[in-house]
N, C-alpha and C. Protein backbone atom coordinates (compact mmCIF):
# COMPACT_ATOMS: atom_id res chain seq x y z
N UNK A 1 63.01 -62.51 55.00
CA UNK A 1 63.06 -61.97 56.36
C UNK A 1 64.42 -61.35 56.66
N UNK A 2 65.77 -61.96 56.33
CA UNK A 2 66.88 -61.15 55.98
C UNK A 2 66.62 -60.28 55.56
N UNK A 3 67.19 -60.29 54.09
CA UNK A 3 67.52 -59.35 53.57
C UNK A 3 66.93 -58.32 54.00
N UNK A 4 65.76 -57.79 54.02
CA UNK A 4 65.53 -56.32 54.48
C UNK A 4 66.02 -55.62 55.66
N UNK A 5 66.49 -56.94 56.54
CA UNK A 5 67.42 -56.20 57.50
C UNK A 5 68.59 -55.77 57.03
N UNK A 6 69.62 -56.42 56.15
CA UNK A 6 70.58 -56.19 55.61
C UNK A 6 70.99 -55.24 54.55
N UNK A 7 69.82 -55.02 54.03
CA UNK A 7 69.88 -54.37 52.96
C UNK A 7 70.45 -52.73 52.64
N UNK A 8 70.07 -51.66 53.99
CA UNK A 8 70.53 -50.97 54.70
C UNK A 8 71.77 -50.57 54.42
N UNK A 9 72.48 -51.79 54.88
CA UNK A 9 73.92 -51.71 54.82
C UNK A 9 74.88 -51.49 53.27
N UNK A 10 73.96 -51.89 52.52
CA UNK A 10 74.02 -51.60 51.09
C UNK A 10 73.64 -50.46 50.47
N UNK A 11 72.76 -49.47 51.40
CA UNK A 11 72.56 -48.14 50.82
C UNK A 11 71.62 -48.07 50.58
N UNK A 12 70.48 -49.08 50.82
CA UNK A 12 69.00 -49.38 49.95
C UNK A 12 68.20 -49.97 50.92
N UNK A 13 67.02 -49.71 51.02
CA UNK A 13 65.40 -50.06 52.14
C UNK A 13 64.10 -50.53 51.05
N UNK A 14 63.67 -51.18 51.65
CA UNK A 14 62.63 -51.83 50.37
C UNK A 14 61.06 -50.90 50.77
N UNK A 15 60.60 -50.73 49.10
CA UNK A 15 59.33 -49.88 49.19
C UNK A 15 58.30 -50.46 50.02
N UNK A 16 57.36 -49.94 50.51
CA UNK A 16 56.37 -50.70 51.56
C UNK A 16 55.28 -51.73 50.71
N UNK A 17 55.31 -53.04 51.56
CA UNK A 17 54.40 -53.91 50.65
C UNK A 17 52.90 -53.81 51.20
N UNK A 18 52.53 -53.48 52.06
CA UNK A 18 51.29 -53.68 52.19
C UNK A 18 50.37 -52.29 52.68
N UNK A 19 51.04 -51.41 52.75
CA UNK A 19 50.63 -49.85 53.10
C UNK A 19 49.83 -49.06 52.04
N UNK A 20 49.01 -48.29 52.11
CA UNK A 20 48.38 -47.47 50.85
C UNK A 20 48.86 -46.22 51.27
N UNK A 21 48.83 -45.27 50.72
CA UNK A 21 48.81 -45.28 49.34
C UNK A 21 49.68 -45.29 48.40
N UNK A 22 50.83 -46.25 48.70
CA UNK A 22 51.72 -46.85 47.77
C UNK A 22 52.21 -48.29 47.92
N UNK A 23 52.12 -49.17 46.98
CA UNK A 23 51.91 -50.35 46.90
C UNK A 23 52.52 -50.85 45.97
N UNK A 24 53.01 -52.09 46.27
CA UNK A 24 53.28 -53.28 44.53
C UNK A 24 51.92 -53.42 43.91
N UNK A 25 52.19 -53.03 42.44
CA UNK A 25 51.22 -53.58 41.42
C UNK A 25 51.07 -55.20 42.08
N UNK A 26 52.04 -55.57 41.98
CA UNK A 26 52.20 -57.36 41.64
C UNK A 26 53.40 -57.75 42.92
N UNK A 27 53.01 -58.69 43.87
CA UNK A 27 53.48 -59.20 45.05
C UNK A 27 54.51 -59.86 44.57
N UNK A 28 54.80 -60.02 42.91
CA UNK A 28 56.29 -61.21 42.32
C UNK A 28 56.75 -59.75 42.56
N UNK A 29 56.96 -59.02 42.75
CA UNK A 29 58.10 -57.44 42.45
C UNK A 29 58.49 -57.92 43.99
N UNK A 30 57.80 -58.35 44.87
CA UNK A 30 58.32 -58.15 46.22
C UNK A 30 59.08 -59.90 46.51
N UNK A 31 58.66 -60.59 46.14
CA UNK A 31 58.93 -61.44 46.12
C UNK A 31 60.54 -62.28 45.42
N UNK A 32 60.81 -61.49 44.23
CA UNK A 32 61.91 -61.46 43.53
C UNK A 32 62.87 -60.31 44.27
N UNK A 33 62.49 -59.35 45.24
CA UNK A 33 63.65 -58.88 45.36
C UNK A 33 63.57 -57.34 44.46
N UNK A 34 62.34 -56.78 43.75
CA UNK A 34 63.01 -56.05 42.95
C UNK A 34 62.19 -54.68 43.91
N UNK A 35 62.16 -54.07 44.56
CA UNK A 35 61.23 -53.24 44.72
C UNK A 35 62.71 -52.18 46.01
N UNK A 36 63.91 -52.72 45.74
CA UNK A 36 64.93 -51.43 46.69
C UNK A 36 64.92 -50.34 46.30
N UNK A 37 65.00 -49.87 47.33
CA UNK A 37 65.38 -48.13 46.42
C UNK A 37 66.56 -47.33 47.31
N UNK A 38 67.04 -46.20 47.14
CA UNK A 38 68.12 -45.56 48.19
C UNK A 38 66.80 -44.95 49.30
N UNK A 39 66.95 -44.77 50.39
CA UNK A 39 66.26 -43.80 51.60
C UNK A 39 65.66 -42.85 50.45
N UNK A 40 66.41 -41.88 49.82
CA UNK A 40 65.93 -40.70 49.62
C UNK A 40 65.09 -40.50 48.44
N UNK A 41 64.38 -41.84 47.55
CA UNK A 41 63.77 -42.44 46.54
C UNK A 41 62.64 -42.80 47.52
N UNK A 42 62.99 -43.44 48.41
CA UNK A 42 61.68 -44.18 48.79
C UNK A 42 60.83 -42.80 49.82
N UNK A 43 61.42 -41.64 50.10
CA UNK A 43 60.90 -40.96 50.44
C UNK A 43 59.93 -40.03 49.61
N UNK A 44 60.48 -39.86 48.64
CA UNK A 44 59.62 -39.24 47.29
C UNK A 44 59.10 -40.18 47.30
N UNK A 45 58.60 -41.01 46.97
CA UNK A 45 57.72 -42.14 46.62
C UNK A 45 56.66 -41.70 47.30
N UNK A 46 56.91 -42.00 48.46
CA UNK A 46 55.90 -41.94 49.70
C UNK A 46 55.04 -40.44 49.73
N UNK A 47 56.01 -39.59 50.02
CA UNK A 47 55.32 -38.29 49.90
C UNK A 47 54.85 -37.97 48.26
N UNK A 48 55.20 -38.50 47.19
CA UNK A 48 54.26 -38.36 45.99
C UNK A 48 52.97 -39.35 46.21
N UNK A 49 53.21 -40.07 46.26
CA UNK A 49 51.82 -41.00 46.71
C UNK A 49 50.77 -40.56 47.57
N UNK A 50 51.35 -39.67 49.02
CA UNK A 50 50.71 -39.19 50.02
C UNK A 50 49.73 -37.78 49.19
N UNK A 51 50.57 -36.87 48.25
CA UNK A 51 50.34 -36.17 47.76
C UNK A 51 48.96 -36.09 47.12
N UNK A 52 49.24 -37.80 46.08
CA UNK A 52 47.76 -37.64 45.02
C UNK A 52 46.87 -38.37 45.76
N UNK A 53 46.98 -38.97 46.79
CA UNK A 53 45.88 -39.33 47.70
C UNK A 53 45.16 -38.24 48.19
N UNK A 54 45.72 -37.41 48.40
CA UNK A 54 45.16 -35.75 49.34
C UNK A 54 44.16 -35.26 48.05
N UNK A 55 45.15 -35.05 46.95
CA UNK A 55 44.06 -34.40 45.41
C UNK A 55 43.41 -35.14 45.37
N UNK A 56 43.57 -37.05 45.41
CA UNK A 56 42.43 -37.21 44.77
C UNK A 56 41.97 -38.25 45.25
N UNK A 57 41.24 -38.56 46.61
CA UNK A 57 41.17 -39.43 47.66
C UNK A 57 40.54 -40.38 47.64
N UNK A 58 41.61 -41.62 47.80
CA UNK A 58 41.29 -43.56 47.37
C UNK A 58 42.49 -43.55 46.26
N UNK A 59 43.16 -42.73 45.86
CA UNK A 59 44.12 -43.55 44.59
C UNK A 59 45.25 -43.55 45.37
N UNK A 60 45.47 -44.99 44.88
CA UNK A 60 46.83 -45.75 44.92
C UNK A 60 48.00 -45.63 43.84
N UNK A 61 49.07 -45.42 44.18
CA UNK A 61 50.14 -45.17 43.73
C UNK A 61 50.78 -46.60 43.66
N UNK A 62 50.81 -46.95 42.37
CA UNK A 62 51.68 -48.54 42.70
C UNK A 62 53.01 -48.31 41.86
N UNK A 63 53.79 -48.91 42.30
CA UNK A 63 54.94 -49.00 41.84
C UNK A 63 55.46 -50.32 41.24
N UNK A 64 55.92 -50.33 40.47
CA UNK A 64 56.58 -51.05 39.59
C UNK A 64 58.03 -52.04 39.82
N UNK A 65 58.94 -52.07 38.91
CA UNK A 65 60.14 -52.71 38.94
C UNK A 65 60.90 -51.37 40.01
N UNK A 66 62.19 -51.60 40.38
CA UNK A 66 63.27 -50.91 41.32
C UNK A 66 64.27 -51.25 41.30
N UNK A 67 64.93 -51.73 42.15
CA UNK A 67 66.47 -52.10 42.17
C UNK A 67 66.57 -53.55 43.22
N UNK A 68 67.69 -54.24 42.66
CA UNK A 68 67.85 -55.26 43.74
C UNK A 68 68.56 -54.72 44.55
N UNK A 69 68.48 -55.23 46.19
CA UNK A 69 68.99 -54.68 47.45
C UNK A 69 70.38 -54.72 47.88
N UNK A 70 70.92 -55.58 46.52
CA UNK A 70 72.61 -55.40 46.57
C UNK A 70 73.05 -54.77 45.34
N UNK A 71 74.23 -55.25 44.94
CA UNK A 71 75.38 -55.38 43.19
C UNK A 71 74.46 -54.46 42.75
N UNK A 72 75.60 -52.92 42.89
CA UNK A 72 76.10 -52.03 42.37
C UNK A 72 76.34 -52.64 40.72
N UNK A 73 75.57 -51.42 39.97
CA UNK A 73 75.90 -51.74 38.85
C UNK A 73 75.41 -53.16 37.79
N UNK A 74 74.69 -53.79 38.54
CA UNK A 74 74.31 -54.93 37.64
C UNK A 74 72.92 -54.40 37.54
N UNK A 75 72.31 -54.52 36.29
CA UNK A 75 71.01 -54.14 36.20
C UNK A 75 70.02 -54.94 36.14
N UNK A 76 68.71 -54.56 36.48
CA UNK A 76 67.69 -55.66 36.83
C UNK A 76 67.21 -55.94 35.90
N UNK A 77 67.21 -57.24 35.18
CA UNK A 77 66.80 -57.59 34.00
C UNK A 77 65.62 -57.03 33.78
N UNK A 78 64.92 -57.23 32.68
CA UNK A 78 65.17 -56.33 31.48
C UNK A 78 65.87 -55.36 31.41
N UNK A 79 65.71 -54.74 32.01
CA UNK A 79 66.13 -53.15 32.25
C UNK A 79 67.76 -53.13 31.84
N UNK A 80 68.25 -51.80 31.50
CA UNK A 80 69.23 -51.68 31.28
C UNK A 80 70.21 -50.61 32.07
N UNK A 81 69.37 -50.40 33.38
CA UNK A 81 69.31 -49.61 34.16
C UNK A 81 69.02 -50.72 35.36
N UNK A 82 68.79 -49.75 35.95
CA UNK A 82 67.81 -50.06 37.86
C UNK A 82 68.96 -51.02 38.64
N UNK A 83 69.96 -50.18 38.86
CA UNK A 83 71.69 -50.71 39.22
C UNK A 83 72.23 -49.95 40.01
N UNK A 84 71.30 -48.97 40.47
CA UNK A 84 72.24 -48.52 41.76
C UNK A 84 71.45 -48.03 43.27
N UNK A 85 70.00 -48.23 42.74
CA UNK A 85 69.15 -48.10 44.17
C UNK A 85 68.09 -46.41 44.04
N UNK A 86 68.66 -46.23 42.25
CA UNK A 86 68.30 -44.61 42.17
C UNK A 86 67.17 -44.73 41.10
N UNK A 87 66.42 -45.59 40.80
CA UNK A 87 65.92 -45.88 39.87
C UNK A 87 64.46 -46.22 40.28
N UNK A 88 63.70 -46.07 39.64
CA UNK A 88 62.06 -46.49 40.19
C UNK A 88 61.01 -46.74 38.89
N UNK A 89 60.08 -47.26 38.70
CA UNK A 89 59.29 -47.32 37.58
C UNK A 89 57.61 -46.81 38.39
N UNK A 90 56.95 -46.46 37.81
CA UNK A 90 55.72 -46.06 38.78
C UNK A 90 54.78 -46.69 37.56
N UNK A 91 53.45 -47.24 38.15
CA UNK A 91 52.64 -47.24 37.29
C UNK A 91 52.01 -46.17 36.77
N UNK A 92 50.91 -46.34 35.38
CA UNK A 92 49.99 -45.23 35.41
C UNK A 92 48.54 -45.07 35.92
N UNK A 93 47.68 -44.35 36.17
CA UNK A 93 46.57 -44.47 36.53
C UNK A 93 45.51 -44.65 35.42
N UNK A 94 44.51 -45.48 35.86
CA UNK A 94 43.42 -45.75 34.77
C UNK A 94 42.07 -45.47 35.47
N UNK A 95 41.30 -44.93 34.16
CA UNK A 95 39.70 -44.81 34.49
C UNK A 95 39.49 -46.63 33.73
N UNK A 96 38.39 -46.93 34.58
CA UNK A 96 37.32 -47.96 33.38
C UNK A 96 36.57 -47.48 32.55
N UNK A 97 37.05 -48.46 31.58
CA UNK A 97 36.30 -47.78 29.96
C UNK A 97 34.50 -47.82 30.31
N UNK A 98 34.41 -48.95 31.27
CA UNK A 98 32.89 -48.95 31.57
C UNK A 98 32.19 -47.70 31.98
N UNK A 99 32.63 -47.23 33.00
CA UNK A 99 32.56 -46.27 33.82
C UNK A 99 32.96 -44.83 33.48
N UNK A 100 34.22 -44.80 33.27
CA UNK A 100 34.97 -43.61 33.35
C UNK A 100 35.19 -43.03 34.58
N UNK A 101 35.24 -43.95 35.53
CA UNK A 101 35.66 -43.94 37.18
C UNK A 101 37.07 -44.01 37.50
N UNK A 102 37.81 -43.78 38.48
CA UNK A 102 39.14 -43.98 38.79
C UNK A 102 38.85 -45.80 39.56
N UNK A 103 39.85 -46.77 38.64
CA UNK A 103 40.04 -48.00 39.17
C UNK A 103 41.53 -47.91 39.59
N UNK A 104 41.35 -48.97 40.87
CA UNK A 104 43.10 -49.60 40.86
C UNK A 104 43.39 -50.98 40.46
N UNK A 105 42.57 -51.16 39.59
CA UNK A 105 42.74 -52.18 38.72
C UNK A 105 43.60 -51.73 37.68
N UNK A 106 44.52 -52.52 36.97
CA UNK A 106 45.35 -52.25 35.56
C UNK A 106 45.21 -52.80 34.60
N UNK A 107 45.32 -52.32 33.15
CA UNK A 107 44.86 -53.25 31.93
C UNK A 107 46.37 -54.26 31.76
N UNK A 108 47.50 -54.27 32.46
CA UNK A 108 48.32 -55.41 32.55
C UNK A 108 48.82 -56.37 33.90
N UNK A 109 48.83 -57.24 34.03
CA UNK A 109 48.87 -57.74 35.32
C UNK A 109 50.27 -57.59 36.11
N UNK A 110 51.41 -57.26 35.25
CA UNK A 110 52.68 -56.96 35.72
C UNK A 110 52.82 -55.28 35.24
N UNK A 111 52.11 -54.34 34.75
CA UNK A 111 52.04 -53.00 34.84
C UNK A 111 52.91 -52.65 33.12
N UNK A 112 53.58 -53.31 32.71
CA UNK A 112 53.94 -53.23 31.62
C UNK A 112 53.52 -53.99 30.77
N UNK A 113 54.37 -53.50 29.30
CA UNK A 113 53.38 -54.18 28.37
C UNK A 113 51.93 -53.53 27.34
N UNK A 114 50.87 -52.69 28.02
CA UNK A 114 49.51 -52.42 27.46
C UNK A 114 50.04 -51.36 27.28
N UNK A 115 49.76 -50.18 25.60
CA UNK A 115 50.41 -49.19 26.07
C UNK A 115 49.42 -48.17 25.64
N UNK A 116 50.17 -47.04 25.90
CA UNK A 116 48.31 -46.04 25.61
C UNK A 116 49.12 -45.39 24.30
N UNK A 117 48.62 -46.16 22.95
CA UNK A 117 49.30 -45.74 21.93
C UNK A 117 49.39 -44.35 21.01
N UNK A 118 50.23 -43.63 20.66
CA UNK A 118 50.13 -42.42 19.98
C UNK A 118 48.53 -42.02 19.08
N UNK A 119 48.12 -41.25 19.42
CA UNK A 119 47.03 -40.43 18.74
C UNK A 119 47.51 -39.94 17.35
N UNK A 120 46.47 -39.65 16.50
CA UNK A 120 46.83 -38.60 15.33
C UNK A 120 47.22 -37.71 16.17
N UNK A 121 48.11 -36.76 15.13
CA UNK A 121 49.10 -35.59 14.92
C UNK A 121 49.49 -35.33 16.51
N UNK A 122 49.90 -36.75 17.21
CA UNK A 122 50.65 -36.78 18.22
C UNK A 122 52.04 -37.43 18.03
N UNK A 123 53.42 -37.12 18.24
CA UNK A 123 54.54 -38.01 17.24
C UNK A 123 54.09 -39.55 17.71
N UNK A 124 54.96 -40.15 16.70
CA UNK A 124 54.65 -41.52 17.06
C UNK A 124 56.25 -42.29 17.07
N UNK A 125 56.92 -42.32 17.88
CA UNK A 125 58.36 -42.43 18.55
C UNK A 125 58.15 -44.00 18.55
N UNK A 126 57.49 -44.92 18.90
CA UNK A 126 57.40 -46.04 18.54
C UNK A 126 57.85 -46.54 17.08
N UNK A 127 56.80 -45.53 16.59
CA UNK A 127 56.91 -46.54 15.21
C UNK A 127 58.38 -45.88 14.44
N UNK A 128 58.80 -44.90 14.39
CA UNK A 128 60.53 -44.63 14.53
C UNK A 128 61.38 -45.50 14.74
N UNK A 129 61.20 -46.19 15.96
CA UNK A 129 62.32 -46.82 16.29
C UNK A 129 62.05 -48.10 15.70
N UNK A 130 60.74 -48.69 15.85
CA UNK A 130 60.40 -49.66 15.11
C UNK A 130 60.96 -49.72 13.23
N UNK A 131 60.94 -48.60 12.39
CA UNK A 131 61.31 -48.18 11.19
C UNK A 131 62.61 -48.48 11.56
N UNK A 132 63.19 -47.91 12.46
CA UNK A 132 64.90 -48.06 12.29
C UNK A 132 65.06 -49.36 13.26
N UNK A 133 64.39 -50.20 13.11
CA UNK A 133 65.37 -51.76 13.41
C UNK A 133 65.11 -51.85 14.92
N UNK A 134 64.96 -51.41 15.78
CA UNK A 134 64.62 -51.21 16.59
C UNK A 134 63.73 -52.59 17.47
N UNK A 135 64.32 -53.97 16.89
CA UNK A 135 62.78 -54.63 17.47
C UNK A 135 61.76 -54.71 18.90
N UNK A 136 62.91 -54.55 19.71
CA UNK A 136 62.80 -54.92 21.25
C UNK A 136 62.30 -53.79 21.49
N UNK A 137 62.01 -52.65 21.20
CA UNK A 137 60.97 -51.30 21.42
C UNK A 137 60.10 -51.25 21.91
N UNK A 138 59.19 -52.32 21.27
CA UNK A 138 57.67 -52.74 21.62
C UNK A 138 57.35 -54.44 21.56
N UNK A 139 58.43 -54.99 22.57
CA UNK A 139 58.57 -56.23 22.30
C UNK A 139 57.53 -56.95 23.66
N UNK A 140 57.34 -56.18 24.98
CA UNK A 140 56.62 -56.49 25.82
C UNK A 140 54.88 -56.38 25.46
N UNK A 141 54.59 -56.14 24.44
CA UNK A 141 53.53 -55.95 23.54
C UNK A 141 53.10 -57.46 23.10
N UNK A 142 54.07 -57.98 22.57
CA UNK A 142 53.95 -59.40 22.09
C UNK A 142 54.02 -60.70 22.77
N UNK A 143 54.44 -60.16 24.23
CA UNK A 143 54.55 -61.39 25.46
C UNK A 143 53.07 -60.49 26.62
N UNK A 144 52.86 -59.35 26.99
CA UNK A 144 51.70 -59.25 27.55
C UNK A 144 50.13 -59.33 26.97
N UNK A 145 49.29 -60.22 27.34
CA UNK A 145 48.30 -60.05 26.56
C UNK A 145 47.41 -59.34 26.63
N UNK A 146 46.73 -58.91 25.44
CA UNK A 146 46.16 -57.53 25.10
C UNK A 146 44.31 -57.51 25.63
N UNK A 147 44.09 -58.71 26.23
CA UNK A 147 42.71 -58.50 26.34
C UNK A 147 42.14 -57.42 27.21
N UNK A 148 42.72 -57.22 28.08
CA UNK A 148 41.91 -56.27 28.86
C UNK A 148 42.10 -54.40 28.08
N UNK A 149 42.83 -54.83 27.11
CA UNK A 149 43.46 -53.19 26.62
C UNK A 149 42.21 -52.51 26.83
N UNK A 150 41.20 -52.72 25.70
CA UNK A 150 39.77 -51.92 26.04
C UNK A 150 38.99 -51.42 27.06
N UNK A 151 39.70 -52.41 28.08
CA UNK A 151 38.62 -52.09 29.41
C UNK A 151 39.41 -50.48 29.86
N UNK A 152 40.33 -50.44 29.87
CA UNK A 152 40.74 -49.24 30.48
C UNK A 152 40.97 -48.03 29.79
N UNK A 153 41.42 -46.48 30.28
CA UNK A 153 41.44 -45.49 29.46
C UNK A 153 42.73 -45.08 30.51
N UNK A 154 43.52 -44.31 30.16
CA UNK A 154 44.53 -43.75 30.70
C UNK A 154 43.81 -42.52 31.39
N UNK A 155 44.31 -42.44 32.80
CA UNK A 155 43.61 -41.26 33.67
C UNK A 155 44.87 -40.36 33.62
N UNK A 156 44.62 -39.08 32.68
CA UNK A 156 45.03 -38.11 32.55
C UNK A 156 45.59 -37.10 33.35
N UNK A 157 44.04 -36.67 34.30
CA UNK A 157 44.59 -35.80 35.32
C UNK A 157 45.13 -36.24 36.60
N UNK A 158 45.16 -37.62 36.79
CA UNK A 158 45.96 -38.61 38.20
C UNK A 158 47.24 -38.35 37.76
N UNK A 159 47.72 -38.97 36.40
CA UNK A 159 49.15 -39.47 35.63
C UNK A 159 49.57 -37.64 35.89
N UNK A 160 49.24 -36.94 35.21
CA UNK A 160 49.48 -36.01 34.95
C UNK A 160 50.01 -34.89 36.18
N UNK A 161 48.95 -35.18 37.36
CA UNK A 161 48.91 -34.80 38.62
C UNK A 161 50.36 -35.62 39.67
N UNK A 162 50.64 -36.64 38.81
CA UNK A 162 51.61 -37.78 39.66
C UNK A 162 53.24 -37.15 38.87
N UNK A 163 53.09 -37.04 38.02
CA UNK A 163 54.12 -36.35 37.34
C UNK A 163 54.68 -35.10 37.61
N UNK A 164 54.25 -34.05 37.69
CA UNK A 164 54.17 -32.76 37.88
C UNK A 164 54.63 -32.73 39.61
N UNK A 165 54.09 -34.24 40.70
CA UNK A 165 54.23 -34.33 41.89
C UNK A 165 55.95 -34.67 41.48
N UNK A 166 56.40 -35.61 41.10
CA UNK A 166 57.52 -36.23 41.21
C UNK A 166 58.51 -34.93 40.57
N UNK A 167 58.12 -34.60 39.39
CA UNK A 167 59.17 -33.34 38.47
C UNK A 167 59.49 -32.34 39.84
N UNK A 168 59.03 -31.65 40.87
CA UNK A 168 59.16 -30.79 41.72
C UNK A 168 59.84 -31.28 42.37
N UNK A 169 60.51 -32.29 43.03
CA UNK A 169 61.16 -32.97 43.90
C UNK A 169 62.60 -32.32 43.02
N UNK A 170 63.40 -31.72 44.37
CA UNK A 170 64.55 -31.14 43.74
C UNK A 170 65.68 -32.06 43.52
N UNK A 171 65.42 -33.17 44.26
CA UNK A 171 66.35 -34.77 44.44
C UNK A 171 66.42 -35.28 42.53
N UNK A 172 65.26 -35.03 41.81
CA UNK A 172 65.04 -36.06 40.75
C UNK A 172 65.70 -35.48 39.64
N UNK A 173 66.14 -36.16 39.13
CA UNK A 173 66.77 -35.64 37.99
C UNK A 173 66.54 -36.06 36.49
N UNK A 174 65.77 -37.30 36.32
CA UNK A 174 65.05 -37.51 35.45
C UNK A 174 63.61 -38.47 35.32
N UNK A 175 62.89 -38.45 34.61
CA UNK A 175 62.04 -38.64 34.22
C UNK A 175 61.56 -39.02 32.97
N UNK A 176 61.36 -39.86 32.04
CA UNK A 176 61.06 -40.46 30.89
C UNK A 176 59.81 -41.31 31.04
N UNK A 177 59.42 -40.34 29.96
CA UNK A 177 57.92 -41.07 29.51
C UNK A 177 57.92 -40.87 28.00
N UNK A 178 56.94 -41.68 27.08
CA UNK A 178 57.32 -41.54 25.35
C UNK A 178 56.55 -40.10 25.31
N UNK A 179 57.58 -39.61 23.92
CA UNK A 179 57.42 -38.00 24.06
C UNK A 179 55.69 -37.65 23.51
N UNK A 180 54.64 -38.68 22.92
CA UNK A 180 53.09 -38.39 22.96
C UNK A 180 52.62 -38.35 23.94
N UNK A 181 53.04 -39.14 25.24
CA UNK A 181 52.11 -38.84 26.42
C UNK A 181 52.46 -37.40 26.81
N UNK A 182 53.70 -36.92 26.84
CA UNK A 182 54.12 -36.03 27.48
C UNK A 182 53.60 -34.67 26.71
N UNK A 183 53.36 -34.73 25.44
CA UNK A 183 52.39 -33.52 24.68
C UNK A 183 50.85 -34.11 25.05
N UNK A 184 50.37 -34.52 25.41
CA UNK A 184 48.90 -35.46 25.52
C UNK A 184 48.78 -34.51 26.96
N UNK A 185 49.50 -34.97 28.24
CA UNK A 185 49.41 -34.64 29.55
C UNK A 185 49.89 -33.20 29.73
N UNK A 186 50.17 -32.52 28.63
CA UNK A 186 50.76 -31.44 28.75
C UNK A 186 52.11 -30.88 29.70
N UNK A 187 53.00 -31.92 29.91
CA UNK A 187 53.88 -32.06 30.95
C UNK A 187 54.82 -31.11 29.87
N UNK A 188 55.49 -29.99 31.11
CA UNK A 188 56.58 -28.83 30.16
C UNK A 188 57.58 -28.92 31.00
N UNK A 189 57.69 -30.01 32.23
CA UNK A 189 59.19 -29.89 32.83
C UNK A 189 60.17 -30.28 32.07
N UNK A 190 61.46 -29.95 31.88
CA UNK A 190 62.90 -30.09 31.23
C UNK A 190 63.44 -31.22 32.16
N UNK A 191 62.91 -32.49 33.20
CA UNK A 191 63.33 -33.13 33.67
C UNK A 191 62.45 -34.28 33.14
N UNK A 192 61.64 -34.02 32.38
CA UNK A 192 60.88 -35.24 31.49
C UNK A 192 61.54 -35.17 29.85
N UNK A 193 61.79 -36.33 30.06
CA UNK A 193 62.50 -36.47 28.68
C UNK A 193 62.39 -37.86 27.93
N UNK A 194 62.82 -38.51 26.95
CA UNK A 194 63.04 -39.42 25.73
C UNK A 194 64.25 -40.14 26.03
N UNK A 195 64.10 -41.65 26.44
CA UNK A 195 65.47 -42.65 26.77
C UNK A 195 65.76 -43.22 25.55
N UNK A 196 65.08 -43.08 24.34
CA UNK A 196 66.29 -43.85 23.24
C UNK A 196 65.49 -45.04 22.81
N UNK A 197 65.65 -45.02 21.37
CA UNK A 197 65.21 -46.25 20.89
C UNK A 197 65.88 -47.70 21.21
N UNK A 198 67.22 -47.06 22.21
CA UNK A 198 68.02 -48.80 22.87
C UNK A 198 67.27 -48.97 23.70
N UNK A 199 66.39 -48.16 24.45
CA UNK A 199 65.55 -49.14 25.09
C UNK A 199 64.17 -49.74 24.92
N UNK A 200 63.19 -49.69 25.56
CA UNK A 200 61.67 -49.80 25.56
C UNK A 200 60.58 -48.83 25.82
N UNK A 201 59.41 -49.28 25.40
CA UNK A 201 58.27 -48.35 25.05
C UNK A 201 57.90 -47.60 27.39
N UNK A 202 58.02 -46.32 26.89
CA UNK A 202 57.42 -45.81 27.98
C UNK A 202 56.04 -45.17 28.19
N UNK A 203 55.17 -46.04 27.13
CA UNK A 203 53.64 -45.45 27.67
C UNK A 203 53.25 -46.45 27.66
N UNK A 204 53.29 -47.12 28.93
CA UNK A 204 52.99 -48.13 29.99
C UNK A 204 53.79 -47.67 31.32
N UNK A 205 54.13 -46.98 31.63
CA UNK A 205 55.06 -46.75 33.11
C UNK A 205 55.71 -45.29 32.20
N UNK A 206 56.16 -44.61 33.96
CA UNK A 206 57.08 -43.56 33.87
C UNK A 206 58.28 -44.28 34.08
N UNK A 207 59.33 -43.98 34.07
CA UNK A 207 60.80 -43.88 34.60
C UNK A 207 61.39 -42.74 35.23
N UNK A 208 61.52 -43.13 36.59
CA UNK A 208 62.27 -41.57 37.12
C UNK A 208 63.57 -42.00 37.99
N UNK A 209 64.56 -40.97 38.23
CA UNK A 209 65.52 -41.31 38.62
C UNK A 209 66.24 -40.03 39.76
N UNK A 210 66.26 -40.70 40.94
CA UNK A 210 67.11 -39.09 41.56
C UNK A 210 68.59 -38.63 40.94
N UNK A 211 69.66 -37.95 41.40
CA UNK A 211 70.64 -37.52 41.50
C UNK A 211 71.32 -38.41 41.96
């Protein structure tokens, strides 16, 4: 009940918890504290969310990990990042494998973790980093469990449509997703790019970041 009054004063406002069409995947993101962002993050948010609701009406935009609402510079665990209020993780959108319907259901219960793995003669940047030592790459693989993987299919033209929303925002300055989704979704902005085998697998979540 504090902190969100206080938080402000730190440069940072927390994403909305119970509003559509943008939402916590998972009520522990709100609960731990991780869901701050600066004003001008949580406004893209909102108006990207507002956006693919208009294209594509009933989808929810959930969001992921963020920033804690204080300490500059300390990053939100795991992460090696999400330390200054400029940072955001978004989920992706899924059809059911049953169906081939748009669900807001997810094949992981914390949004990371399940990943929509490289295709033939799509690169495979995983297994790279994995070759070069790399263990922690695809290490949320081995702590999320894989049962529901099947049920879902990665929704292409939502993800794709959510991307292309966020890349236009003249505020953002980056964007990382693993470089197969980004030939898969056909994404050609120069503000989507490849974070490095020091960190973790990005086809399970985007990463975007303002200025």
């Amino acid at each position: 009940m504090i902190i969100p009054l206080i938080a402000p004063f730190a440069g940072r406002v927390a994403l909305p918890v119970f509003n559509k069409p943008l939402k916590p995947l998972t009520i522990s993101t709100v609960l731990l504290n991780r869901h701050y962002v600066r004003p001008q993050l949580l406004t893209i948010a909102q108006s990207t969310a507002e956006e693919l609701d208009k294209k594509y009406p009933g989808t929810i935009l959930f969001y992921l990990d963020a920033n804690f609402p204080f300490l500059n510079g300390f990053p939100l665990f795991p992460h090696l990042s999400h330390n200054d209020g400029k940072k955001l993780d978004l989920a992706f959108c899924y059809l059911s494998q049953k169906e081939h319907k748009y669900t807001c259901q997810h094949p992981s219960p914390i949004g990371y973790g399940i990943y929509a793995d490289p295709m033939e003669c799509e690169p495979d940047q995983p297994q790279i980093c994995n070759d070069n030592g790399f263990w922690q790459y695809g290490l949320m693989e081995q702590i999320i469990p894989q049962w529901n993987k099947s049920k879902f299919i990665l929704d292409i033209s939502r993800t794709k449509y959510m991307i292309n929303i966020v890349t236009s925002k003249s505020s953002i300055e980056k964007v990382f997703i693993e470089p197969h989704l980004k030939q898969r979704l056909g994404i050609s902005s120069p503000k989507v790019g490849y974070h490095g085998c020091h960190a973790v697998r990005h086809d399970d979540h985007i990463h975007l970041q303002i200025k």
